[in-house]
N, C-alpha and C. Protein backbone atom coordinates (compact mmCIF):
# COMPACT_ATOMS: atom_id res chain seq x y z
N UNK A 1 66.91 62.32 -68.00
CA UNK A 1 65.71 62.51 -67.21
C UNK A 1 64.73 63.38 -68.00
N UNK A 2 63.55 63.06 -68.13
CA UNK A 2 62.57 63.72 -68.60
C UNK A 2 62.16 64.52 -67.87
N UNK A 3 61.39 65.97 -68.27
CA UNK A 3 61.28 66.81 -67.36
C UNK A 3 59.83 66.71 -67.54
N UNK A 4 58.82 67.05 -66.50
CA UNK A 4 57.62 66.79 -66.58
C UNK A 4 56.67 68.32 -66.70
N UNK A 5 56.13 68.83 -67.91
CA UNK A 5 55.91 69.62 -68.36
C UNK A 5 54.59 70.44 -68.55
N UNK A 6 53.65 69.32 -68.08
CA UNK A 6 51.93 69.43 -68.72
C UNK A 6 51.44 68.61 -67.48
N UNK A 7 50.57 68.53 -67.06
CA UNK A 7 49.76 67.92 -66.07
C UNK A 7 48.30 67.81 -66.97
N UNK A 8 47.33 66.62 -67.08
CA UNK A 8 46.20 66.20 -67.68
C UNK A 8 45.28 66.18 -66.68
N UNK A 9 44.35 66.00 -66.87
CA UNK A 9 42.79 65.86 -65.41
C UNK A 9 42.63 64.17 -66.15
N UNK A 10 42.23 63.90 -64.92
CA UNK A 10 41.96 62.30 -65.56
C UNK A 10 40.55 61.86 -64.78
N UNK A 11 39.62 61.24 -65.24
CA UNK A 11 38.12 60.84 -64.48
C UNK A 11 38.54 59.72 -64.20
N UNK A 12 38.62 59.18 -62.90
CA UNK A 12 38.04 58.06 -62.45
C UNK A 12 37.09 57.09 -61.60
N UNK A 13 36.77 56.26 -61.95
CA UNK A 13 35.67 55.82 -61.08
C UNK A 13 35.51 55.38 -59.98
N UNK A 14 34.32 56.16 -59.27
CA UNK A 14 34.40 55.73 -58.04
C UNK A 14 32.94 54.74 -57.45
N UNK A 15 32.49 54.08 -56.47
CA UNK A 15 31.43 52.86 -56.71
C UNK A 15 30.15 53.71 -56.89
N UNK A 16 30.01 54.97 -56.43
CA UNK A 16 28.58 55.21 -57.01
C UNK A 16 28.66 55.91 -58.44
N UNK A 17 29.55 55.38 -59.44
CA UNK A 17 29.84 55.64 -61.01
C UNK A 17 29.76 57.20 -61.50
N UNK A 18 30.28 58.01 -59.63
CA UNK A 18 30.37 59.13 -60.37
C UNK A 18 31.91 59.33 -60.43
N UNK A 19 32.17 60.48 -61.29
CA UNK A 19 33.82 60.53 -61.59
C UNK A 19 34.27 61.52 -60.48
N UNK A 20 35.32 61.49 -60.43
CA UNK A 20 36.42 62.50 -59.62
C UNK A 20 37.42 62.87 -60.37
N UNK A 21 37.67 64.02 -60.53
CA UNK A 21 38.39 65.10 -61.45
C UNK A 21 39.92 64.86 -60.74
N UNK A 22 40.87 64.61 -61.08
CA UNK A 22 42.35 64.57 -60.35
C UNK A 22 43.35 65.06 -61.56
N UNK A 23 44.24 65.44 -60.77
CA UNK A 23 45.53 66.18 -61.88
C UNK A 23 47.07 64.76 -61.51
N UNK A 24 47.25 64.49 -62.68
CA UNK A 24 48.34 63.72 -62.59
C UNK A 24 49.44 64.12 -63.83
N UNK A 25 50.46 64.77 -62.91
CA UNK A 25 51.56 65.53 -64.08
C UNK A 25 51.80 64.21 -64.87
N UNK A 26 52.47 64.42 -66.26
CA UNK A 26 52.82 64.01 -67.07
C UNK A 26 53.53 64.04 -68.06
N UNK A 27 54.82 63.71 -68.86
CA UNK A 27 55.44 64.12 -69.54
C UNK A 27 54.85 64.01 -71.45
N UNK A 28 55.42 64.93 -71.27
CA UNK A 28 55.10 65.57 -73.18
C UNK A 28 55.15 64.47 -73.90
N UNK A 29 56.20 63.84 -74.24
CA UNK A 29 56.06 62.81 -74.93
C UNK A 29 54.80 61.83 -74.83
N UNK A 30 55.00 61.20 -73.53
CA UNK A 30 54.23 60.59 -73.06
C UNK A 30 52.41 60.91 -73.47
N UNK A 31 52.16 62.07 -73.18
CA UNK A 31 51.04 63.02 -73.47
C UNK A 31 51.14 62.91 -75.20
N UNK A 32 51.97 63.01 -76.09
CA UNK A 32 51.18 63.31 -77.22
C UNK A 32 51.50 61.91 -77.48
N UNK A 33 51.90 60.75 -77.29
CA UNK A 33 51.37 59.21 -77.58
C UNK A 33 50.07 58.95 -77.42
N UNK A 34 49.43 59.07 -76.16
CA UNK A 34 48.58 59.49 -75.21
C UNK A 34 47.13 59.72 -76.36
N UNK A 35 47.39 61.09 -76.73
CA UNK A 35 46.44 61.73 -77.83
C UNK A 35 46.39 61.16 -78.89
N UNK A 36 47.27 61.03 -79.80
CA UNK A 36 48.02 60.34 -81.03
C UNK A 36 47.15 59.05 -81.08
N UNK A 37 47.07 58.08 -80.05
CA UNK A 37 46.88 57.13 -80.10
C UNK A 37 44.74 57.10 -79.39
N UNK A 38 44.64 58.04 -79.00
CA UNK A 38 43.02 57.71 -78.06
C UNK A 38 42.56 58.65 -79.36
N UNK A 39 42.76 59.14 -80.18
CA UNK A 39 42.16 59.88 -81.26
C UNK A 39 42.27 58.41 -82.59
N UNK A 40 43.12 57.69 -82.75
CA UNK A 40 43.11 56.48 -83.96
C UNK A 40 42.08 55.80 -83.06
N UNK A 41 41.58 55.47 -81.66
CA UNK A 41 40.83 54.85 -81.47
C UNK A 41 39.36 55.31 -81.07
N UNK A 42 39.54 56.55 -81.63
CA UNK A 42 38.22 57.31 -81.44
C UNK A 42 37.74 57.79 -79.80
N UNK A 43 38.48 57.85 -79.17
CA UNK A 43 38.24 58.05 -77.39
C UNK A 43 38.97 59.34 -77.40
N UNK A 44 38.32 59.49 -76.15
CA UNK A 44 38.72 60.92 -75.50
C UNK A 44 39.87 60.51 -74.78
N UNK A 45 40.82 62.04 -74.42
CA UNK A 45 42.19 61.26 -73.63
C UNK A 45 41.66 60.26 -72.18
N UNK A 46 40.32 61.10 -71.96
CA UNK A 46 40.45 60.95 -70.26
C UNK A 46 39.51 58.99 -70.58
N UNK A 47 39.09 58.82 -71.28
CA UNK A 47 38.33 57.41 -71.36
C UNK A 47 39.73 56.48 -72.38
N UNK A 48 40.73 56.93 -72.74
CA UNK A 48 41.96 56.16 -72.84
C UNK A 48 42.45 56.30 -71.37
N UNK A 49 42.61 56.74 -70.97
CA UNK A 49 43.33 56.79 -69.97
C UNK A 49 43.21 56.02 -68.76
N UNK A 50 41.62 56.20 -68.91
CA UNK A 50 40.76 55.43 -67.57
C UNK A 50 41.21 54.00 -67.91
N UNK A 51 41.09 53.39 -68.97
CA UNK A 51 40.85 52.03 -69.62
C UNK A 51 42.44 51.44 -69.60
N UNK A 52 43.08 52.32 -69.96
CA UNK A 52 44.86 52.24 -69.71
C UNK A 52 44.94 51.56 -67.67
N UNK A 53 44.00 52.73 -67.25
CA UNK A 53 44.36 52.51 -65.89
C UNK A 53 43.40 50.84 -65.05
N UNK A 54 42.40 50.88 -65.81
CA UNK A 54 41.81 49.58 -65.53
C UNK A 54 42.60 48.27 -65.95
N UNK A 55 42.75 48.24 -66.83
CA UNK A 55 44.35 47.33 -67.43
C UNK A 55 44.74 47.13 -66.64
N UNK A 56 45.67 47.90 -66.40
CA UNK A 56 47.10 48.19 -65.31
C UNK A 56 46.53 47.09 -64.17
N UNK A 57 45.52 47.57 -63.23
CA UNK A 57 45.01 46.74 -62.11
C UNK A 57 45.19 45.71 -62.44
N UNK A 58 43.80 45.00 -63.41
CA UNK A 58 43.30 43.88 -63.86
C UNK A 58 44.89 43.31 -63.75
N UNK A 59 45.84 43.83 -64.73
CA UNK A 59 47.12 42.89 -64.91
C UNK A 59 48.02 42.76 -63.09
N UNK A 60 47.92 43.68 -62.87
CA UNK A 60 48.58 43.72 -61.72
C UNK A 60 47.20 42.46 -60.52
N UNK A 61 46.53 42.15 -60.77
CA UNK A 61 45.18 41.59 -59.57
C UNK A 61 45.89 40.13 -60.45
N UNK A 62 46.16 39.75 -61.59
CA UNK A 62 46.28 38.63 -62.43
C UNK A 62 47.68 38.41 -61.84
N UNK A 63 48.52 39.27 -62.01
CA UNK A 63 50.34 38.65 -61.12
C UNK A 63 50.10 37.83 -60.03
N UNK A 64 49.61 39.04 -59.19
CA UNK A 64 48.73 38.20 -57.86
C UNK A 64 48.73 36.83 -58.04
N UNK A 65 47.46 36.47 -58.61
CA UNK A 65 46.86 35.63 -58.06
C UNK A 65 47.54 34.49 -58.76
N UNK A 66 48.34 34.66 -59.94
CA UNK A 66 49.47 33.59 -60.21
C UNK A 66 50.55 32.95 -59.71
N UNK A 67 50.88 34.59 -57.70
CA UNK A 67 51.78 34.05 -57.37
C UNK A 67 51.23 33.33 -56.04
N UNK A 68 50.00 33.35 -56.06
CA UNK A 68 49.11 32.78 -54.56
C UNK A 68 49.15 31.58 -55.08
N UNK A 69 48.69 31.20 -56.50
CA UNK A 69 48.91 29.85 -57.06
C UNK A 69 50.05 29.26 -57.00
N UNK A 70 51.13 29.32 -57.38
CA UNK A 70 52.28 29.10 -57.36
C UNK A 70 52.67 28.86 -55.74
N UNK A 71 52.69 30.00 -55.24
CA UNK A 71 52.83 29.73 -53.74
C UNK A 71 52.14 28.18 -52.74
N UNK A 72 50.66 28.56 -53.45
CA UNK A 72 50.02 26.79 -52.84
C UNK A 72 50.70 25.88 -53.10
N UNK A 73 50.89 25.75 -54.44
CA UNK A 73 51.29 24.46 -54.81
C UNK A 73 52.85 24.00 -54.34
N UNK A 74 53.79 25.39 -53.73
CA UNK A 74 54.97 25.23 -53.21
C UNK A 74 54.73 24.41 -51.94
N UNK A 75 53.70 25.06 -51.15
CA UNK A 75 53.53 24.59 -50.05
C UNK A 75 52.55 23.12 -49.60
N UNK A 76 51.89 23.15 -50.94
CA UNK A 76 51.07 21.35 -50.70
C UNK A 76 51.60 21.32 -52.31
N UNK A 77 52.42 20.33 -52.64
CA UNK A 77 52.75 19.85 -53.89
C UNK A 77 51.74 18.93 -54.29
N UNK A 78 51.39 19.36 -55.97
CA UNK A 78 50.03 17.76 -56.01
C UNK A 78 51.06 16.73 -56.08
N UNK A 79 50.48 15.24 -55.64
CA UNK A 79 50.53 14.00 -55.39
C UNK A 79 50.94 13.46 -56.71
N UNK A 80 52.30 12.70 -56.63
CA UNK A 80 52.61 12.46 -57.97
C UNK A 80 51.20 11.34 -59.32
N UNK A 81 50.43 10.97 -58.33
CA UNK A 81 49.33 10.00 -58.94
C UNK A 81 48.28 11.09 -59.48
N UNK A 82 47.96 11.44 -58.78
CA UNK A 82 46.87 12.48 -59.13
C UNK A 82 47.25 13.50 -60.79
N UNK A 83 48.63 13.91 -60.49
CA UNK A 83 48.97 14.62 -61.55
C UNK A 83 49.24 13.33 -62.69
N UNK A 84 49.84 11.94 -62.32
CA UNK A 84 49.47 11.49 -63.43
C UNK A 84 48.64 10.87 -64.60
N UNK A 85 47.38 11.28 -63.86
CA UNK A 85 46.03 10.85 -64.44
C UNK A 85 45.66 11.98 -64.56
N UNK A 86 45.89 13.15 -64.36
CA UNK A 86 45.49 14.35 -65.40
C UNK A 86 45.91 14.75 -66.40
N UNK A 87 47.68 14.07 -66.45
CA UNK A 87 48.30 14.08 -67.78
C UNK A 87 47.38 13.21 -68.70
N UNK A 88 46.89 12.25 -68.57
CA UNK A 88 46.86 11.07 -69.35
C UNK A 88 45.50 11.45 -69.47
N UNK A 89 44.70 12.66 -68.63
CA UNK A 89 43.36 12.57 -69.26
C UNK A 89 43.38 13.71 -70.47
N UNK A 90 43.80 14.85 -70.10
CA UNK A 90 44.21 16.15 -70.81
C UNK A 90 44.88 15.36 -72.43
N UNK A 91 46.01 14.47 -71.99
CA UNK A 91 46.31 14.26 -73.50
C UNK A 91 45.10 13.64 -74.56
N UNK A 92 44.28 13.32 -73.87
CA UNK A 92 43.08 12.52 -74.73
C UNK A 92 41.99 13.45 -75.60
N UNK A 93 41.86 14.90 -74.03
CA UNK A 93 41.31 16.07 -74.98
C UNK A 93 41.81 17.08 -75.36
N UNK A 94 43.21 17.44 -75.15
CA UNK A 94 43.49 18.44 -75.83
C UNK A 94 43.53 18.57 -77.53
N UNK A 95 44.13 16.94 -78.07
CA UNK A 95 44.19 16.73 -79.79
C UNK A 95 42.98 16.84 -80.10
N UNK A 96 41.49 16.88 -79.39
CA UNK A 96 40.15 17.05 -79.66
C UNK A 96 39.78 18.58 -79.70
N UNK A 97 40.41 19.47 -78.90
CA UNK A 97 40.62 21.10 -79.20
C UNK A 97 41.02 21.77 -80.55
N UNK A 98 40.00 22.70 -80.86
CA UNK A 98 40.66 22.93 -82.34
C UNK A 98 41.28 24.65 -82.10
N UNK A 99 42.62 24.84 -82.27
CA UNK A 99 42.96 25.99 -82.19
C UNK A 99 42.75 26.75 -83.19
């Protein structure tokens, strides 16, 4: 178990784009990755941090909505015709895609 040693202030945003000052403990290690790494990218801890924490959402809002997708299609399956004329159109443009 890591023991949690240092606490950081972190800005985040709120809708009228002013910040709010909050303390979120944190462990040492963790903290000098943290620095180590928002200093090679030229940022301050607290604008790594913010951007770390916008991530996080964004990825977590993206799970979501992969499993609302997934979920539809459990519950109305596409029509075996329909999906097979999207195969057969997709194969015509994807070899036209240049990766």
């Amino acid at each position: 178990m890591v023991k949690i040693t240092q606490q950081i202030v972190v800005c985040a945003m709120v809708k009228s784009k002013a910040k709010k000052i909050i303390q979120v403990p944190i462990e040492d290690e963790l903290l000098a990755r943290i620095d180590a790494t928002a200093g090679v990218v030229a940022e301050s801890r607290a604008a790594f941090i913010r951007e770390a924490c916008k991530h996080r959402l964004k990825s977590l809002q993206t799970k979501e909505l992969d499993r609302l997708y997934v979920e539809g299609y459990r519950k109305r399956p596409e029509e075996l015709d329909w999906a097979e004329a999207s195969v057969k159109l997709l194969s015509k443009r994807l070899p036209k895609e240049k990766w």
